[in-house]
Protein backbone atom coordinates (compact mmCIF):
# COMPACT_ATOMS: atom_id res chain seq x y z
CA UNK A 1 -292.00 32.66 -150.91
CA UNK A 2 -291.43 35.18 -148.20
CA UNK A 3 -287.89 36.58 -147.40
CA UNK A 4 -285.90 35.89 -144.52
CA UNK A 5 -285.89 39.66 -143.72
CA UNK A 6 -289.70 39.55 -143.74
CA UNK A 7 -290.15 36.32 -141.90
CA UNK A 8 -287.94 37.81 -139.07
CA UNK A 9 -290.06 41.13 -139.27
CA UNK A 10 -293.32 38.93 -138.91
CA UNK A 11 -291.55 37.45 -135.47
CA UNK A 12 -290.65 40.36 -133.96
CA UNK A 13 -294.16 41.85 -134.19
CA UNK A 14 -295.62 39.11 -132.91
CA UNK A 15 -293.28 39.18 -130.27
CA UNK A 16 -294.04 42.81 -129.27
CA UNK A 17 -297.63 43.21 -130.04
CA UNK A 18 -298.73 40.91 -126.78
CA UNK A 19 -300.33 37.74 -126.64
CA UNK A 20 -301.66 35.72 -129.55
CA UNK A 21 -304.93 33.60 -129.24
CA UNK A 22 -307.77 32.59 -131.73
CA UNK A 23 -309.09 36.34 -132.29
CA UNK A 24 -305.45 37.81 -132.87
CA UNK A 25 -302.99 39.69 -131.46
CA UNK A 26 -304.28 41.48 -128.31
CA UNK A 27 -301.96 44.07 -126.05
CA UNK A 28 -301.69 42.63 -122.32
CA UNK A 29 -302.43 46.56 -121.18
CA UNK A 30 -300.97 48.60 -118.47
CA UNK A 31 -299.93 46.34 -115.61
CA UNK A 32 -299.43 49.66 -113.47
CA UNK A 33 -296.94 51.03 -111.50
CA UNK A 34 -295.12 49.03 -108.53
CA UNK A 35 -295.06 51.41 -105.40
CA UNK A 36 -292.99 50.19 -102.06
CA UNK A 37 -294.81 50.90 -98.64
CA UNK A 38 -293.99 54.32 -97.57
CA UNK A 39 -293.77 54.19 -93.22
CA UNK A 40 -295.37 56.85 -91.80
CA UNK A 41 -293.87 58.37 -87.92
CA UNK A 42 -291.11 55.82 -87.55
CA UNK A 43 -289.73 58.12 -84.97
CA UNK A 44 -292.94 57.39 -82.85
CA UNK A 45 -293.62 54.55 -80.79
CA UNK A 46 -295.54 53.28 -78.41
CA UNK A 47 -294.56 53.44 -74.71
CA UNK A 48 -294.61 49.92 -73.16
CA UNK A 49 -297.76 48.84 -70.85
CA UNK A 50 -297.34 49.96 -67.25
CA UNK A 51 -297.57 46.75 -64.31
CA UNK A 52 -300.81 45.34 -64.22
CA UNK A 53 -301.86 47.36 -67.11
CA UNK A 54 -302.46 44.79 -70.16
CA UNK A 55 -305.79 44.16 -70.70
CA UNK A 56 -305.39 40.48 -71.98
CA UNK A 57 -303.60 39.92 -69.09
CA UNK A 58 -304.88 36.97 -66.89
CA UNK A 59 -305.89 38.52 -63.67
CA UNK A 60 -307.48 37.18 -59.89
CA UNK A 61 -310.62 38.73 -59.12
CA UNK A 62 -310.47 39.66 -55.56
CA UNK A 63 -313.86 39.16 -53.63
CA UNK A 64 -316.17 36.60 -54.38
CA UNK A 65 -316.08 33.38 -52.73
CA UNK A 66 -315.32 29.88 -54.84
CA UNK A 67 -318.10 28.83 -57.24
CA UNK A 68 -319.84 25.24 -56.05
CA UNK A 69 -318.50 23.80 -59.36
CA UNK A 70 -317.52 21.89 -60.83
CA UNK A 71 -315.60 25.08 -62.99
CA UNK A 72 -317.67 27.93 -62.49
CA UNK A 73 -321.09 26.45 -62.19
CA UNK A 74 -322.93 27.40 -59.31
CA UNK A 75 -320.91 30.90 -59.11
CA UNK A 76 -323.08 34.36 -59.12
CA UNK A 77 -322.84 36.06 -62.79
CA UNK A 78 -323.22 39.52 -61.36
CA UNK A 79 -321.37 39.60 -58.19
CA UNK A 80 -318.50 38.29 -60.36
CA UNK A 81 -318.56 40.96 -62.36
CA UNK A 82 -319.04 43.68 -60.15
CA UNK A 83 -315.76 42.58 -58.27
CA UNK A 84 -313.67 42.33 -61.76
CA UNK A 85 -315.47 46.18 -63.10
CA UNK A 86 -314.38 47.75 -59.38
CA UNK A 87 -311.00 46.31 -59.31
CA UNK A 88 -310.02 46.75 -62.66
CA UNK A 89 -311.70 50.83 -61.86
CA UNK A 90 -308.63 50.76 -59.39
CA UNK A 91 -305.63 49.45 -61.04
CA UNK A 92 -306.19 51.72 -64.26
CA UNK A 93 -307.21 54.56 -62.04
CA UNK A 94 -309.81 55.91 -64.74
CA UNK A 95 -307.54 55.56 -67.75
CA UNK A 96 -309.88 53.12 -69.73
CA UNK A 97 -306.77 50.83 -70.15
CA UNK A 98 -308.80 47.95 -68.24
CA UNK A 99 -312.12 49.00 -68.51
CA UNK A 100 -313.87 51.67 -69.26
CA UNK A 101 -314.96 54.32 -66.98
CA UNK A 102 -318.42 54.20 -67.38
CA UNK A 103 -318.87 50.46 -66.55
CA UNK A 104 -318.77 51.09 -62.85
CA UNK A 105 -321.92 53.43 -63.18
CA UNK A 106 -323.97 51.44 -65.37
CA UNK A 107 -323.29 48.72 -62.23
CA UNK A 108 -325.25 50.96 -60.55
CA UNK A 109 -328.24 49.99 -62.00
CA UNK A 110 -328.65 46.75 -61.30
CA UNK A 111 -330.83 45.68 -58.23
CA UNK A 112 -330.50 42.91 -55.44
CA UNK A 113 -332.16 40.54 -57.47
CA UNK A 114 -331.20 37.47 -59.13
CA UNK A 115 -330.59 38.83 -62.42
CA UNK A 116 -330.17 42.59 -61.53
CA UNK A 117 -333.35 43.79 -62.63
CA UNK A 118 -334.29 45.05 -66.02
CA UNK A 119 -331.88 47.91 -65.71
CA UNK A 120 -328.85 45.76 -65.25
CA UNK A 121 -326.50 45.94 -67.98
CA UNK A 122 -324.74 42.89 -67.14
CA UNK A 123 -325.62 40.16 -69.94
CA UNK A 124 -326.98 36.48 -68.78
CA UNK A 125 -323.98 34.24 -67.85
CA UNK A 126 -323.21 31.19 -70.43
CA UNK A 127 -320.99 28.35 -69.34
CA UNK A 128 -319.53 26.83 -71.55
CA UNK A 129 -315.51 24.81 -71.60
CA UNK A 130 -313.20 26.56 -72.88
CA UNK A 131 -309.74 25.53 -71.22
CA UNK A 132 -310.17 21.86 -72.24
CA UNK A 133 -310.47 20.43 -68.53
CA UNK A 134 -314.13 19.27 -68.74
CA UNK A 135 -314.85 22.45 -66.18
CA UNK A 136 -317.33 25.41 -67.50
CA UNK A 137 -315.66 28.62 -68.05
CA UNK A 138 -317.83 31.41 -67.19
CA UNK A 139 -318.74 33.59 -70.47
CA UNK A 140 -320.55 37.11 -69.88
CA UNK A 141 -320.34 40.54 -70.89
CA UNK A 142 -321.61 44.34 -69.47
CA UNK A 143 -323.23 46.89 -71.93
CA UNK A 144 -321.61 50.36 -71.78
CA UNK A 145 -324.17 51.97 -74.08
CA UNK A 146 -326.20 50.59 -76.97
CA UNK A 147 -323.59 50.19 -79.02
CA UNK A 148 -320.20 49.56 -76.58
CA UNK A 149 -319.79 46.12 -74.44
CA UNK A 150 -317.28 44.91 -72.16
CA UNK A 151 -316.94 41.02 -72.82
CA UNK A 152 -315.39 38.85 -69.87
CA UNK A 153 -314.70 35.41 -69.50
CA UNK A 154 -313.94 33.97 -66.19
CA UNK A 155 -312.12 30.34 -65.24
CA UNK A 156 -311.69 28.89 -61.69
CA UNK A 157 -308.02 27.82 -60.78
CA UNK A 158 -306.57 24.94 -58.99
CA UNK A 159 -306.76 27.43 -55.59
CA UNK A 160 -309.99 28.04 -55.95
CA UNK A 161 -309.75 31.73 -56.51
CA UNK A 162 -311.70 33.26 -59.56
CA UNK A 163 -309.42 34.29 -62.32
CA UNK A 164 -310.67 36.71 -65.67
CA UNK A 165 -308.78 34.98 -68.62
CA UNK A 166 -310.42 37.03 -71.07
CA UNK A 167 -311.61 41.08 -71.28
CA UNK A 168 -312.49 42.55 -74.58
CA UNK A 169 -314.25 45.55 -75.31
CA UNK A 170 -315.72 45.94 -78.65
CA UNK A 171 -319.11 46.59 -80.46
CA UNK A 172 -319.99 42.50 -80.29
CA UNK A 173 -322.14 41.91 -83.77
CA UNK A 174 -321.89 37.98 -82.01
CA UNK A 175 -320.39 36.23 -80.03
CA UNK A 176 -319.96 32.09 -80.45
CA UNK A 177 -318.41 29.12 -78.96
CA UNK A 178 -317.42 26.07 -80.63
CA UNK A 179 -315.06 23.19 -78.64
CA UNK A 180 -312.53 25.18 -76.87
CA UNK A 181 -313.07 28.24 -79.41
CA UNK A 182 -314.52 31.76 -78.80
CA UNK A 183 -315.39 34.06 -81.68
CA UNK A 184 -316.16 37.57 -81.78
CA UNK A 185 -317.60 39.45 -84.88
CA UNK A 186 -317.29 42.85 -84.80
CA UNK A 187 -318.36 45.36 -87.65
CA UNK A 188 -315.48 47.03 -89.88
CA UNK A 189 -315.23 50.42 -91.42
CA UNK A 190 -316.69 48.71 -94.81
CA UNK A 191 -320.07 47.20 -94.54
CA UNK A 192 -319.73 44.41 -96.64
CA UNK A 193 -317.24 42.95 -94.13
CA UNK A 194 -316.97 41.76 -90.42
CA UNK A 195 -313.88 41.16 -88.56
CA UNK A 196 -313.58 37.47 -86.79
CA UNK A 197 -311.42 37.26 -83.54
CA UNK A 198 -310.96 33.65 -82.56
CA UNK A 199 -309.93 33.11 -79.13
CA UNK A 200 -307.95 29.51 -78.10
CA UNK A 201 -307.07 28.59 -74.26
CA UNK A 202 -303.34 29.19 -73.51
CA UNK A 203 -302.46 27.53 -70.63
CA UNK A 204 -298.92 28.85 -70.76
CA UNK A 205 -300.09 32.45 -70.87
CA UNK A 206 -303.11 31.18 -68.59
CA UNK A 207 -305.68 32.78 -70.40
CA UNK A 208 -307.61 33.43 -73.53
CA UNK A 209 -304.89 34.71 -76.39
CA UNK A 210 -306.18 35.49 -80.36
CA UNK A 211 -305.15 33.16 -82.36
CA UNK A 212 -306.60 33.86 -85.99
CA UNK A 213 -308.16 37.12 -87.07
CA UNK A 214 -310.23 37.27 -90.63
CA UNK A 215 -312.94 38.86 -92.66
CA UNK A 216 -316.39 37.25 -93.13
CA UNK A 217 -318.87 38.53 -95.40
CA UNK A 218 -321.31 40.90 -93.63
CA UNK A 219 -324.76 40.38 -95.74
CA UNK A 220 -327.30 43.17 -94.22
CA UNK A 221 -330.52 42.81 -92.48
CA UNK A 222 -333.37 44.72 -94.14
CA UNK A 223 -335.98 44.64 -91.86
CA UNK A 224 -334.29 46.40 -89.45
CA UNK A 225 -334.75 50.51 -89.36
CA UNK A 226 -331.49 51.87 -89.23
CA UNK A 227 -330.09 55.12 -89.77
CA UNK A 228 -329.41 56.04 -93.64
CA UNK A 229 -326.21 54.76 -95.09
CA UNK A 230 -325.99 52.20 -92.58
CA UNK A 231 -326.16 48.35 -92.43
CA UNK A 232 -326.66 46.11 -89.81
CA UNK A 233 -324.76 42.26 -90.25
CA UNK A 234 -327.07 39.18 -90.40
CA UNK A 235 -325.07 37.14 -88.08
């Protein structure tokens, strides 16, 4: 029979060894070190946005005349956007806070035809309902370079005047709809991931505000010719 001393020994070995299953005693390793967050520049901050000078900002696009409708059916893709690039040119005055400088010059290249001509950076319009009133929002976007694009999304209001609820520039991997949702995947830093930027109407705000923002998987295209290092999302 063992001793109490020894029985007691036995526990406390048990105890301190780490956790017990069929193969034995095993040690639970190092759990690591707990670090808190270390801030870096709290002395800086931001300085607030000048007047006028938010770019999700709701804003009237001065110019072209009231779409046929209903919403923005009937309304001229191009023209819309060439009033939105120009006045948005003139309440940043160049800064790139509303748009970005080269926009008004790749205008330039679109012709007097229907859809600009084959030069025209300005992406086919898509309607599509976004505010929830059974009216088409108009969804359409202008390509700064190959890589850069300035997505816009324009509503009608109870006036009649033409309104841009939505302005995001970004490098758009896609862009969807679904109900009264927009989402834009953009590429990250890691190529395995995408970001996801949903978009929800808020009539309070009266425009487009983000509303969820997550990672998706980002499996690559392979038939593509890209440069090395360098993937390219699927979707």
């Amino acid at each position: 029979m063992r001793s109490p001393h020894a029985l007691a020994l036995a526990a406390l070995l048990a105890a301190t060894a780490g956790c017990a299953d069929v193969e034995g005693l095993r040690s639970s390793g190092d759990l690591g070190t707990a670090h808190a967050p270390k801030t870096l520049w709290k002395e800086y901050r931001p300085d607030p946005p000048g007047p006028r000078q938010q770019p999700g900002a709701a804003a009237v696009v001065p110019g072209p005349p009231a779409p046929k409708g209903p919403g923005m059916r009937g309304a001229d893709a191009l023209a819309v956007v060439r009033a939105d690039i120009t006045s948005a040119t003139e309440e940043d005055g160049g800064t790139g806070r509303l748009v970005d400088p080269r926009a008004v010059q790749r205008l330039a290249l679109c012709t007097q035809a229907v859809d600009g001509g084959p030069s025209c950076p300005v992406r086919p319009g898509v309607l599509h309902d976004l505010t929830g009133d059974g009216k088409d929002e108009l969804i359409t976007a202008l390509d700064v370079d190959g890589r850069l694009t300035e997505l816009r999304v324009y509503t009608v209001r109870d006036d009649g005047r033409i309104a841009r609820i939505l302005a995001r520039r970004g490098v758009l991997e896609g862009v969807e709809v679904a109900a009264e949702h927009l989402a834009v995947r953009e590429p990250t830093s890691n190529p395995a991931y995408i970001s996801v930027s949903d978009y929800v109407w808020d009539p309070k705000a009266g425009s487009m505000s983000l509303t969820q923002l997550t990672l998706d998987d980002c499996p690559a295209i392979t038939d593509v010719p890209l440069s090395e290092g360098r993937a390219r999302c699927a979707r």
